[in-house]
N, C-alpha and C. Protein backbone atom coordinates (compact mmCIF):
# COMPACT_ATOMS: atom_id res chain seq x y z
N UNK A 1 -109.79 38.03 -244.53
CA UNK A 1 -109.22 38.40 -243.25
C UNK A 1 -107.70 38.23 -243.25
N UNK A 2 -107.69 37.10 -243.79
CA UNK A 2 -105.70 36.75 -244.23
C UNK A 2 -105.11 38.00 -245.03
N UNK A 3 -105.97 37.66 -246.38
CA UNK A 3 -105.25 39.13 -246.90
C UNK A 3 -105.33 40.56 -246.70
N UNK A 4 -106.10 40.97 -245.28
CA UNK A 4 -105.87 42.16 -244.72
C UNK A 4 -104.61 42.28 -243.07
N UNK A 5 -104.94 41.25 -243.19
CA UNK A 5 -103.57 41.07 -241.88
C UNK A 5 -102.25 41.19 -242.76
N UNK A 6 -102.33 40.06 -244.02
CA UNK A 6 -100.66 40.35 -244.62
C UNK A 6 -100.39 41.91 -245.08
N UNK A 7 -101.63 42.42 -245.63
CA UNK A 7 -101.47 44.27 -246.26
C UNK A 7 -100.59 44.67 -244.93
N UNK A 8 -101.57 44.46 -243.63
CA UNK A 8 -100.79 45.30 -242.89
C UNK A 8 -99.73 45.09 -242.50
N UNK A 9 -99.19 43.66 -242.38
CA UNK A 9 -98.17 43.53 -242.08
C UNK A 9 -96.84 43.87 -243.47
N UNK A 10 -97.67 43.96 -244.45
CA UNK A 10 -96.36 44.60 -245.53
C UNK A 10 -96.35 46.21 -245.39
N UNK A 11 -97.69 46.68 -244.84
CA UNK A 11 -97.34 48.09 -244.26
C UNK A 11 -96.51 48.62 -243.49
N UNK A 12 -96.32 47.58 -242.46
CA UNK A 12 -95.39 47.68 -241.17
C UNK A 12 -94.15 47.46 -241.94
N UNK A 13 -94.04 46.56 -242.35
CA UNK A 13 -91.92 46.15 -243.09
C UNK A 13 -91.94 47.38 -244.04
N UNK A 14 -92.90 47.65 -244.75
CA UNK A 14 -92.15 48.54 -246.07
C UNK A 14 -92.11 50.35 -245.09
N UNK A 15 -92.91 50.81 -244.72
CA UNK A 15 -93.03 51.94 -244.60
C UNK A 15 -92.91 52.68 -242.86
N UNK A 16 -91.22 52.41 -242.52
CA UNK A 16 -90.37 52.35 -241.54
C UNK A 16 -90.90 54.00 -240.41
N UNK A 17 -91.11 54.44 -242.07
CA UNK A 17 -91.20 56.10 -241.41
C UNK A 17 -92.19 56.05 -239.86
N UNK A 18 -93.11 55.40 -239.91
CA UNK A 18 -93.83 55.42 -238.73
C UNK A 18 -94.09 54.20 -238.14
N UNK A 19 -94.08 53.01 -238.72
CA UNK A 19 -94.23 51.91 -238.05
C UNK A 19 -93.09 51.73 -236.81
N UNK A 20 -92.17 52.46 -236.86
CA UNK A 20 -91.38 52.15 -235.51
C UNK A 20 -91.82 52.61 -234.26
N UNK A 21 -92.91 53.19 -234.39
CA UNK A 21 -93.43 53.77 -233.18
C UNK A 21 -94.55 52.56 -232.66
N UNK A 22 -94.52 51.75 -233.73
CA UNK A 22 -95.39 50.37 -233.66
C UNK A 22 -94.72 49.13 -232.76
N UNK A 23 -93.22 49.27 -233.47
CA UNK A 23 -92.05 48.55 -232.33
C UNK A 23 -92.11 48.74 -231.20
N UNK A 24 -91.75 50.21 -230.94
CA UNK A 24 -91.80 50.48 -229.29
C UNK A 24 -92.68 50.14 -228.98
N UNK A 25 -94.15 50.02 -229.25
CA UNK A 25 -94.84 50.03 -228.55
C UNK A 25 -95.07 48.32 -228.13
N UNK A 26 -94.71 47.82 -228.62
CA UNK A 26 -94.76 46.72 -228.52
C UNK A 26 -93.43 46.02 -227.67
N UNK A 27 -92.62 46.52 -227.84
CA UNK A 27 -91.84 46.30 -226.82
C UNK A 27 -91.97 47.01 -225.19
N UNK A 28 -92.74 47.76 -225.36
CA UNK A 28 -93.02 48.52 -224.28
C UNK A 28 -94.17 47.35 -223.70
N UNK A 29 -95.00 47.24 -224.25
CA UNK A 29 -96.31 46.17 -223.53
C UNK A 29 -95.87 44.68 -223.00
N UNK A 30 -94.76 44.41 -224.37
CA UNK A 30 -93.68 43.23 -223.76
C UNK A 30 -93.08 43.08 -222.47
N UNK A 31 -92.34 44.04 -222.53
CA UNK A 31 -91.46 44.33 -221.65
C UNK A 31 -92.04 44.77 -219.96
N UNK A 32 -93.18 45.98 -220.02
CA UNK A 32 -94.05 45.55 -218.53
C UNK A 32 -94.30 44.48 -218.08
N UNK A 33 -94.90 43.72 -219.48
CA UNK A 33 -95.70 42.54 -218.77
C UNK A 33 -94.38 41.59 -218.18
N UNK A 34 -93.00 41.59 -218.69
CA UNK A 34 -92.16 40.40 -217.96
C UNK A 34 -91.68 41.15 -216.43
N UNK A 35 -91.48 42.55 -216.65
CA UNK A 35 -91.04 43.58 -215.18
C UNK A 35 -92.34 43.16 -214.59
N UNK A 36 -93.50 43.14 -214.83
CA UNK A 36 -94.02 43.07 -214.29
C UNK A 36 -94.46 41.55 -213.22
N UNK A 37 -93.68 40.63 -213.96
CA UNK A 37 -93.62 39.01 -213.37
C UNK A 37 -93.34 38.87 -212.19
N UNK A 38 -91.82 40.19 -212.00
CA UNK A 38 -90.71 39.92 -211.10
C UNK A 38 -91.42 40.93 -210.27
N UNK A 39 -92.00 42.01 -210.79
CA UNK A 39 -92.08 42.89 -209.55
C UNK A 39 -93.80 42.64 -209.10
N UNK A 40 -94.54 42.13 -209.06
CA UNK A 40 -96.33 41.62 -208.64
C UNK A 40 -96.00 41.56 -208.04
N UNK A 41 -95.45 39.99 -207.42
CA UNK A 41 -95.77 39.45 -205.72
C UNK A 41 -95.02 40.53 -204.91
N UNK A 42 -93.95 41.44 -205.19
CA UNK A 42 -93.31 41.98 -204.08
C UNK A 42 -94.59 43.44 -203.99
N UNK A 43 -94.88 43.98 -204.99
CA UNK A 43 -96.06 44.92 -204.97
C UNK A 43 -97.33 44.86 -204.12
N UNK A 44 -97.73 43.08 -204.42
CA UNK A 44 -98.94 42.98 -204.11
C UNK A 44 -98.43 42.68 -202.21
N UNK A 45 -97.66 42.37 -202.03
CA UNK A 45 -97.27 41.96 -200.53
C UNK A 45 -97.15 43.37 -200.04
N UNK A 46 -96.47 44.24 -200.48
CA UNK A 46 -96.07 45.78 -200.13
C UNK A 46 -97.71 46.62 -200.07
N UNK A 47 -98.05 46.68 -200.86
CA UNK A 47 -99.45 46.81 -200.50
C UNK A 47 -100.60 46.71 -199.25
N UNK A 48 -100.40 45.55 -199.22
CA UNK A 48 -100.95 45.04 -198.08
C UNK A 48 -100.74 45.39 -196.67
N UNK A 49 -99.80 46.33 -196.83
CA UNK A 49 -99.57 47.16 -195.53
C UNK A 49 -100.30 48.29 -195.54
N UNK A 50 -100.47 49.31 -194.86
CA UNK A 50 -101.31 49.94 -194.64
C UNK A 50 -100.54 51.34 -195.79
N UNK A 51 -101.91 51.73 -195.81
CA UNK A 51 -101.47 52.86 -196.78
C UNK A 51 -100.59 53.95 -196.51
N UNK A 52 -100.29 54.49 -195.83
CA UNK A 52 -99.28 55.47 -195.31
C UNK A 52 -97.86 54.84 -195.62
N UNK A 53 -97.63 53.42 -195.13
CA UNK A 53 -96.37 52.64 -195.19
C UNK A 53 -96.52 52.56 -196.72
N UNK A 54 -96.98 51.93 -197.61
CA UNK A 54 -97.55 51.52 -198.87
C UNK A 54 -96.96 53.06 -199.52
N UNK A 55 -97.50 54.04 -199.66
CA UNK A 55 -97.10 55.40 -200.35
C UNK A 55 -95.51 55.79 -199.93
N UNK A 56 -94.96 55.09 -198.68
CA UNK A 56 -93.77 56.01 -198.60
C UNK A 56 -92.83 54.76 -199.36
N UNK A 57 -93.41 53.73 -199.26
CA UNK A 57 -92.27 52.84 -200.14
C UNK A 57 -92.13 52.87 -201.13
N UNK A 58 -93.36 53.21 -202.09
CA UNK A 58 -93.65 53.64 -203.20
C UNK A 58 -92.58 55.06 -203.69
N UNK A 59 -92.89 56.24 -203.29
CA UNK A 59 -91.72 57.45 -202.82
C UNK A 59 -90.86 56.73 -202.95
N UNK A 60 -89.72 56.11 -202.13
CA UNK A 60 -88.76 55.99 -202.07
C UNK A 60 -88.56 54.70 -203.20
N UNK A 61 -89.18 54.12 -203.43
CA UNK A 61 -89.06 53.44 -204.89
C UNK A 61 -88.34 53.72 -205.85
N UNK A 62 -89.59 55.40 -206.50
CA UNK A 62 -89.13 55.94 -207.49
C UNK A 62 -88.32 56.93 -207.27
N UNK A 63 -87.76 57.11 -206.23
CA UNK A 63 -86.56 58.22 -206.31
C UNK A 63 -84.69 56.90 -206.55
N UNK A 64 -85.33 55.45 -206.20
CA UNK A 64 -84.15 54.56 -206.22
C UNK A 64 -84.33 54.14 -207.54
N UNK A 65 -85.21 54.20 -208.64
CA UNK A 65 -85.80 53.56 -209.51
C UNK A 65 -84.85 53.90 -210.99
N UNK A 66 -84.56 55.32 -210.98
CA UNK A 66 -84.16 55.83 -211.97
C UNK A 66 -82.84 55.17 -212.99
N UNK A 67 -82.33 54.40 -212.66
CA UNK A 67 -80.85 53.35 -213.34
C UNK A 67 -81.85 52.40 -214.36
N UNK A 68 -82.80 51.96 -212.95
CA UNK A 68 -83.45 50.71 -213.85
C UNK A 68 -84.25 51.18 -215.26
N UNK A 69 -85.15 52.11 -214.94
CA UNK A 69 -85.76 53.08 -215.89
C UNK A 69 -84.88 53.35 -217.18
N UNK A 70 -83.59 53.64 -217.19
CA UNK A 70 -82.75 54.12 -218.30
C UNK A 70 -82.33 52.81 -218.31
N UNK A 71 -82.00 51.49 -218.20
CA UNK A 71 -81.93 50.33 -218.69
C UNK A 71 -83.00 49.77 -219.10
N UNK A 72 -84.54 49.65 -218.90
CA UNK A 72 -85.42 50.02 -219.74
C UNK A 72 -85.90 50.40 -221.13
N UNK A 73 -85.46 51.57 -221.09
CA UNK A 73 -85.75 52.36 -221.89
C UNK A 73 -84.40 51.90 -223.36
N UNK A 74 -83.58 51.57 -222.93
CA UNK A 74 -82.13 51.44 -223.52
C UNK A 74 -82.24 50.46 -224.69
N UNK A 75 -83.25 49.24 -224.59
CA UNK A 75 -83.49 48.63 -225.29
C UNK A 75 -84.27 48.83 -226.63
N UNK A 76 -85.16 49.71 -226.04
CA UNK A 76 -86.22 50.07 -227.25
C UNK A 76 -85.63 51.07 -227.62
N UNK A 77 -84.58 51.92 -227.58
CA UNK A 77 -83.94 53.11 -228.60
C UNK A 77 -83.14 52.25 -229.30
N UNK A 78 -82.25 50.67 -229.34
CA UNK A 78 -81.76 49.88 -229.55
C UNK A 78 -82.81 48.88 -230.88
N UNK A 79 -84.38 48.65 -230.09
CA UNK A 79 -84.79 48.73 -230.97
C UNK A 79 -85.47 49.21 -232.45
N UNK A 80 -84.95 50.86 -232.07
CA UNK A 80 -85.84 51.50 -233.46
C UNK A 80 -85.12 51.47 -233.94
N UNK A 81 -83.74 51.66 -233.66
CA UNK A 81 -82.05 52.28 -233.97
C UNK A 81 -82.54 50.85 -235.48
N UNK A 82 -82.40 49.76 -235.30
CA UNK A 82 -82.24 48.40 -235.96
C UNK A 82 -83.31 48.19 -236.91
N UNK A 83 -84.45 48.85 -236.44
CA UNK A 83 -85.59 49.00 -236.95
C UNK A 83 -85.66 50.01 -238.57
N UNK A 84 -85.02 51.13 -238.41
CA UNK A 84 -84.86 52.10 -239.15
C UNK A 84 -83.65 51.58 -240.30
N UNK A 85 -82.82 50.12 -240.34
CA UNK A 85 -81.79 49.78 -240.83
C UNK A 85 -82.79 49.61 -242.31
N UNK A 86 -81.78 49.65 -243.57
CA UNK A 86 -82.78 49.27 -244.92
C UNK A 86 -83.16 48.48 -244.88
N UNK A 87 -81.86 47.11 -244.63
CA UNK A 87 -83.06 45.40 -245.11
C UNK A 87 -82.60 45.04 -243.69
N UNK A 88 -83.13 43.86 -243.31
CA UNK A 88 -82.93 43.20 -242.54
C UNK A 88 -82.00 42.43 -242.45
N UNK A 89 -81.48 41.84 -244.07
CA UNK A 89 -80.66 40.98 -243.68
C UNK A 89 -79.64 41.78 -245.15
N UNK A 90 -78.41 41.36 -245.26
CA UNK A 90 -77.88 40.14 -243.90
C UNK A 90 -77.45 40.78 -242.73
N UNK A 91 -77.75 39.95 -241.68
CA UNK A 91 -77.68 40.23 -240.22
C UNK A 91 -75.72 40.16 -239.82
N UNK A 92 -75.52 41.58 -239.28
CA UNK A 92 -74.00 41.63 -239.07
C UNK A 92 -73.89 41.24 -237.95
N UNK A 93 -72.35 41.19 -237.57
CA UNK A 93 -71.92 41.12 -236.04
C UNK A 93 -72.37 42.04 -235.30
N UNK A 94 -72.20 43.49 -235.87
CA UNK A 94 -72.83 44.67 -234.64
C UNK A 94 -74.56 44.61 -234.49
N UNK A 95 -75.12 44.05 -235.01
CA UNK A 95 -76.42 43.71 -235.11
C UNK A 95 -76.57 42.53 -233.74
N UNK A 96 -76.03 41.51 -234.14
CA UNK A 96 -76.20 40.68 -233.04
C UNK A 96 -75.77 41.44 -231.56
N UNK A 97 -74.45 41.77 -232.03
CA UNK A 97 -74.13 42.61 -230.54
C UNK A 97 -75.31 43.29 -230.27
N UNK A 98 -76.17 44.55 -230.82
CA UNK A 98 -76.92 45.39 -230.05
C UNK A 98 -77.82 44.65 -229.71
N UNK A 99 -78.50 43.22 -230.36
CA UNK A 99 -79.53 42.49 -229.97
C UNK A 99 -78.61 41.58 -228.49
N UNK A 100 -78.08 41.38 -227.96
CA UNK A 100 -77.71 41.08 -226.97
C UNK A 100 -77.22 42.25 -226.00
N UNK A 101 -77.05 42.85 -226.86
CA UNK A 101 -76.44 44.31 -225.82
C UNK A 101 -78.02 44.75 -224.92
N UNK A 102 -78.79 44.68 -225.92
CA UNK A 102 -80.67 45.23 -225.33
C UNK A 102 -80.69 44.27 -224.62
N UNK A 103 -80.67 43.17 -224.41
CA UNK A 103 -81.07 41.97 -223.49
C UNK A 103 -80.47 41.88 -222.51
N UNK A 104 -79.17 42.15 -222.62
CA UNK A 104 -78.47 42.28 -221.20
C UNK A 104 -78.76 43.65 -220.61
N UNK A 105 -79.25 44.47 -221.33
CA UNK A 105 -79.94 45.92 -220.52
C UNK A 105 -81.48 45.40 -219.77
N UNK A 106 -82.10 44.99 -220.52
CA UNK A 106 -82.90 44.75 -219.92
C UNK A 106 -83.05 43.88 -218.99
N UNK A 107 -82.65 43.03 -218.68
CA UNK A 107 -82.16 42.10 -217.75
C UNK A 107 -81.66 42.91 -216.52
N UNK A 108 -81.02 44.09 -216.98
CA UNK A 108 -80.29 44.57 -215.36
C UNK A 108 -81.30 45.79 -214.94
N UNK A 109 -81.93 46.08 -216.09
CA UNK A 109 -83.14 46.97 -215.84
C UNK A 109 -84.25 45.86 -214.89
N UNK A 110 -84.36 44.97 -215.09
CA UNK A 110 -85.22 44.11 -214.08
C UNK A 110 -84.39 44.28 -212.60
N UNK A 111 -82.94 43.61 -212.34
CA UNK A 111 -82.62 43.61 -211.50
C UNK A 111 -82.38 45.06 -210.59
N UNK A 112 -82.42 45.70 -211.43
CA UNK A 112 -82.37 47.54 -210.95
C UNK A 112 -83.49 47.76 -210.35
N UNK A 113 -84.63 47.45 -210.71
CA UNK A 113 -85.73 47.82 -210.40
C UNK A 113 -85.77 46.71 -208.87
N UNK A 114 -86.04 45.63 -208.96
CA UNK A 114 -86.09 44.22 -207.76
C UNK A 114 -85.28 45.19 -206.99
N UNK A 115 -83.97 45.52 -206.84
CA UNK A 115 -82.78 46.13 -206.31
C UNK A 115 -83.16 47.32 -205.44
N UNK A 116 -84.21 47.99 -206.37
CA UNK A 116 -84.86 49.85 -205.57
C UNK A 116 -85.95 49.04 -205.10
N UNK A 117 -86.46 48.46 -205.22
CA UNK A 117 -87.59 48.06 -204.48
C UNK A 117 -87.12 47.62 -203.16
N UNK A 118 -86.35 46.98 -203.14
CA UNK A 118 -85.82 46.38 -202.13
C UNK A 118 -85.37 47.30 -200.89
N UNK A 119 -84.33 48.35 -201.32
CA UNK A 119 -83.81 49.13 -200.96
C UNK A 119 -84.89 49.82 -200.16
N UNK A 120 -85.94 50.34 -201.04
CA UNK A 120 -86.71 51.52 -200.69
C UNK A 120 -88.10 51.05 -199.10
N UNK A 121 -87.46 49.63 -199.45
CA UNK A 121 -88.59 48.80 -198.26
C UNK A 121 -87.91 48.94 -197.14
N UNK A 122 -86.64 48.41 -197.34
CA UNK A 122 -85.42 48.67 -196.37
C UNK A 122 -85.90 50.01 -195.27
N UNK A 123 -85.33 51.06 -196.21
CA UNK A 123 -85.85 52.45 -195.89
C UNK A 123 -86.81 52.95 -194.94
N UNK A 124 -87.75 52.68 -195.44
CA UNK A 124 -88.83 52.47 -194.98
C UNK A 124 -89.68 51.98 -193.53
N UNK A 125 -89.06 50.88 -194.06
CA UNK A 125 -89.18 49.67 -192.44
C UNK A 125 -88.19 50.40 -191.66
N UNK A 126 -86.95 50.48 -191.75
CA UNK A 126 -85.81 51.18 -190.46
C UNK A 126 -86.42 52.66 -190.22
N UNK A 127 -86.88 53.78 -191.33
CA UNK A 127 -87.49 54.96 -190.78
C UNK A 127 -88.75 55.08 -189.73
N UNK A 128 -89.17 53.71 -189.72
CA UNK A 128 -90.93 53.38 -189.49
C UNK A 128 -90.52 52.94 -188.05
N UNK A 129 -89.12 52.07 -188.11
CA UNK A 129 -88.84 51.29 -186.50
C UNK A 129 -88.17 52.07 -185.79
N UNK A 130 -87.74 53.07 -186.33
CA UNK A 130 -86.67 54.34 -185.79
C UNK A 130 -87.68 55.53 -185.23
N UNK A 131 -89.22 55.76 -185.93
CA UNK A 131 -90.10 56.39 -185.58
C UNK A 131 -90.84 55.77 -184.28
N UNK A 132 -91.09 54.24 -184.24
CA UNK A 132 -91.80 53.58 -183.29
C UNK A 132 -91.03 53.64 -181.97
N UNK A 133 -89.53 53.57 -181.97
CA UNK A 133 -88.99 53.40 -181.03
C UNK A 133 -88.58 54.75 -180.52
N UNK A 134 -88.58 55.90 -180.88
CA UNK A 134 -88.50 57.18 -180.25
C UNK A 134 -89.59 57.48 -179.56
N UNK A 135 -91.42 56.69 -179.90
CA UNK A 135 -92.22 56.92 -179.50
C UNK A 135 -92.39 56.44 -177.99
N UNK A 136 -91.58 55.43 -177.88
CA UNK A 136 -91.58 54.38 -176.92
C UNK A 136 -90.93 55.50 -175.87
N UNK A 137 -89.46 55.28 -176.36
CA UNK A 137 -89.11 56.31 -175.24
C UNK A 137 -89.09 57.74 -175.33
C-alpha cells in the first residue's frame, strides 16, 4: 500500500505535464473549504429568511462578487505558474514573492467576498424597507 502511494506520488513530481491540474484541484477544495469558514454562518443566517429575500441577496451577491472571484482564482494560476518550474529548489526570491503574493490574494479574495456579501444584504434589506414603506403609504 506504501509502495503504491510513493509510485504515485513520484508520478505527481516527475510528470508535470498533467499533474498540475492535480494542484488546482486541490487548491481549489482547500481553498472553499477556508472561504467557506468565513462565509457559513453569514449564509446559513441569510437563509433563514424567507426565500424570495434569500434569492435576491444571493443576485445581488454575485453581481458584487466578481473582484473576490479573480482574487481567488489568482492564486491557483500562481500556483501552476510554480508548479510547471523544473526543480523545486533552489527556492528564489521571486518564488517566495509569488508564494506570498497568492496569500495575500487570497486573503483579500476572502475579504472581497465577506465585503459583497455584506453589501448585497445591505441592498437588499433598504430595497425590501423602501418596498414596505411605500406600501404603508
Amino acid at each position: 500500500m506504501l509502495d503504491m502511494a510513493q509510485m504515485y506520488l513520484r508520478a505527481i513530481l516527475n510528470e508535470r505535464s498533467w499533474s498540475w491540474a492535480l494542484i488546482g484541484l486541490v487548491y481549489v477544495v482547500g481553498a472553499y473549504t477556508i472561504r467557506s469558514w468565513f462565509m457559513k454562518p453569514l449564509v446559513r443566517r441569510a437563509r433563514e429568511l424567507d426565500k424570495p429575500l434569500w434569492h435576491k441577496i444571493k443576485g445581488a451577491y454575485l453581481q458584487h462578487s466578481l473582484l473576490g472571484w479573480l482574487f481567488f482564482l489568482l492564486p491557483l494560476f500562481i500556483s501552476i505558474v510554480l508548479w510547471y518550474r523544473e526543480a523545486f529548489a533552489p527556492i528564489t526570491i521571486k518564488d517566495i514573492a509569488a508564494i506570498l503574493g497568492a496569500l495575500v490574494s487570497f486573503l483579500l479574495s476572502i475579504f472581497c467576498h465577506l465585503q459583497a456579501f455584506g453589501i448585497a444584504t445591505i441592498e437588499v434589506l433598504r430595497q425590501t424597507a423602501k418596498t414596505q414603506s411605500e406600501k404603508i403609504f
